[in-house]
Protein backbone atom coordinates (compact mmCIF):
# COMPACT_ATOMS: atom_id res chain seq x y z
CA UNK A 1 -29.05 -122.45 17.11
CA UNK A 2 -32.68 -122.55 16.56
CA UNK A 3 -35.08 -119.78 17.49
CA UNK A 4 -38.99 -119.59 16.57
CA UNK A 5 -38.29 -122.36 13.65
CA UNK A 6 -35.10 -121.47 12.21
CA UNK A 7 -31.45 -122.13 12.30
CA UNK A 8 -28.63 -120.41 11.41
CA UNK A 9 -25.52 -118.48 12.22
CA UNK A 10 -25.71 -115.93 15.00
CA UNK A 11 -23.16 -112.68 14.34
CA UNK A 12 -20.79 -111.99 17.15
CA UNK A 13 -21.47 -107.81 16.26
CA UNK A 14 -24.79 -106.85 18.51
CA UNK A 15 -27.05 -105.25 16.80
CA UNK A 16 -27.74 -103.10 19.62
CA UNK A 17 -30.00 -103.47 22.84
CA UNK A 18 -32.27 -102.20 25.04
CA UNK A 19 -33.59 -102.76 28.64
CA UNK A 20 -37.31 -104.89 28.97
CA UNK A 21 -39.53 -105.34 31.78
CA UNK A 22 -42.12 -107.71 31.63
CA UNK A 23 -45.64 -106.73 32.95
CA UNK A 24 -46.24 -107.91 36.45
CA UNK A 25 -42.33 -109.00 36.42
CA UNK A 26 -40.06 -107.30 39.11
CA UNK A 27 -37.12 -107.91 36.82
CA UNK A 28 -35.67 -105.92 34.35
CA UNK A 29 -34.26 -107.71 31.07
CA UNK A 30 -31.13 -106.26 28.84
CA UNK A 31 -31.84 -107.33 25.36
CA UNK A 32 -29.15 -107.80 23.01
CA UNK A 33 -29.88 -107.97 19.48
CA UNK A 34 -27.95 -109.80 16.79
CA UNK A 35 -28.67 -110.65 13.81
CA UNK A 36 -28.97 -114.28 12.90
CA UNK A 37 -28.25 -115.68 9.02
CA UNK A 38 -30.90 -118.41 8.29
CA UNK A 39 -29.86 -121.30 7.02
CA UNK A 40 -32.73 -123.88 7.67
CA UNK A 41 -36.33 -123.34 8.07
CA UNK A 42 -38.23 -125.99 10.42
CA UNK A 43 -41.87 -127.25 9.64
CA UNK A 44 -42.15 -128.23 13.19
CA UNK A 45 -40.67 -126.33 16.11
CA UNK A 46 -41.46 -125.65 19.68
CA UNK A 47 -43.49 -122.91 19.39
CA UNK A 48 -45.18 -123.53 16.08
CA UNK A 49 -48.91 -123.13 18.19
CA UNK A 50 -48.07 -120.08 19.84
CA UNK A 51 -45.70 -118.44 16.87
CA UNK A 52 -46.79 -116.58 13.64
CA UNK A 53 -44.19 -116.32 11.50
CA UNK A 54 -44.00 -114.01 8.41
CA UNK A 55 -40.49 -112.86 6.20
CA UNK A 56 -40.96 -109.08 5.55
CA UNK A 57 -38.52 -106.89 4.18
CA UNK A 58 -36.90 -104.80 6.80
CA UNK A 59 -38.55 -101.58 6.52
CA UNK A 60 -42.07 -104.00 7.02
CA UNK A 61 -40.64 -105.77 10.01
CA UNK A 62 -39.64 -102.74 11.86
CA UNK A 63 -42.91 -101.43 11.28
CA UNK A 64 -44.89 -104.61 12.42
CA UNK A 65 -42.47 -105.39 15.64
CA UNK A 66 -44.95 -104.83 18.56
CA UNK A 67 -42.37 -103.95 21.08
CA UNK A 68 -41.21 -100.30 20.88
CA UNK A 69 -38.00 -100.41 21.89
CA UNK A 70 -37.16 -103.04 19.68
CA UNK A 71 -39.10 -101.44 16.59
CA UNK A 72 -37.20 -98.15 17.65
CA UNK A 73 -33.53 -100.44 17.17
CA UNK A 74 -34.09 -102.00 13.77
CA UNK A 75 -35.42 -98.01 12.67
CA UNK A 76 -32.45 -96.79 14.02
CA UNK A 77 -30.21 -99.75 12.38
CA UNK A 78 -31.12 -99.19 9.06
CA UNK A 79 -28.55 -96.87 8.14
CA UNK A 80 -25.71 -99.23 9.81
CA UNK A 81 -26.87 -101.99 7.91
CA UNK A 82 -24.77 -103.31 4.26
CA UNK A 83 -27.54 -102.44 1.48
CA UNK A 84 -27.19 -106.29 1.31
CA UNK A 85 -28.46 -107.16 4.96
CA UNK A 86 -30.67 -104.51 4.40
CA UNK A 87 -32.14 -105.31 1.42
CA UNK A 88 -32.71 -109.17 2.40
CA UNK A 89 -35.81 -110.41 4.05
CA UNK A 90 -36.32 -110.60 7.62
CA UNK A 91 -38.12 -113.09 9.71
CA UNK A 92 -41.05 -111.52 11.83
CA UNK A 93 -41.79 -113.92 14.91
CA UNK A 94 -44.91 -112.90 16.87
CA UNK A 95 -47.16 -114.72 19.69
């Protein structure tokens, strides 16, 4: 799979999720998070004009994430994280 210039392996366990509306958008979205081991970075990519990409560790990510929902999850999902996971660096994909 690749998503905002990487590949890698998705994990089957969700993360958790949330519900998203977009603005001016009638629909409601139910994000599901899961976390995503990279295993190839991409110097070209789909959205490489429109993407800013940036590996932070995860108390920096959650903190930068401009959605609050989202920045309220990986808060929350620090303490259900492996020190490992939690410890690694996490890639921080913003328009």
């Amino acid at each position: 799979m690749e998503e905002a210039g990487v590949r890698g392996t998705v994990s089957t366990e969700t993360l958790g999720s949330f519900f998203y509306r977009k603005a001016g958008d009638d629909l409601s979205y139910h994000i599901k998070v899961h976390l995503l081991e990279v295993t190839e970075t991409l110097s070209d990519f789909p959205e490489k004009q429109t993407r800013r990409l940036k590996w932070a560790l995860l108390e920096t990510a959650a903190k930068e994430v401009s959605h609050p929902k989202l920045r309220d999850l990986l808060f929350w999902s620090r303490g259900r994280m492996r020190p490992q996971i939690r410890e690694s660096s996490f890639l921080i994909s913003a328009k």
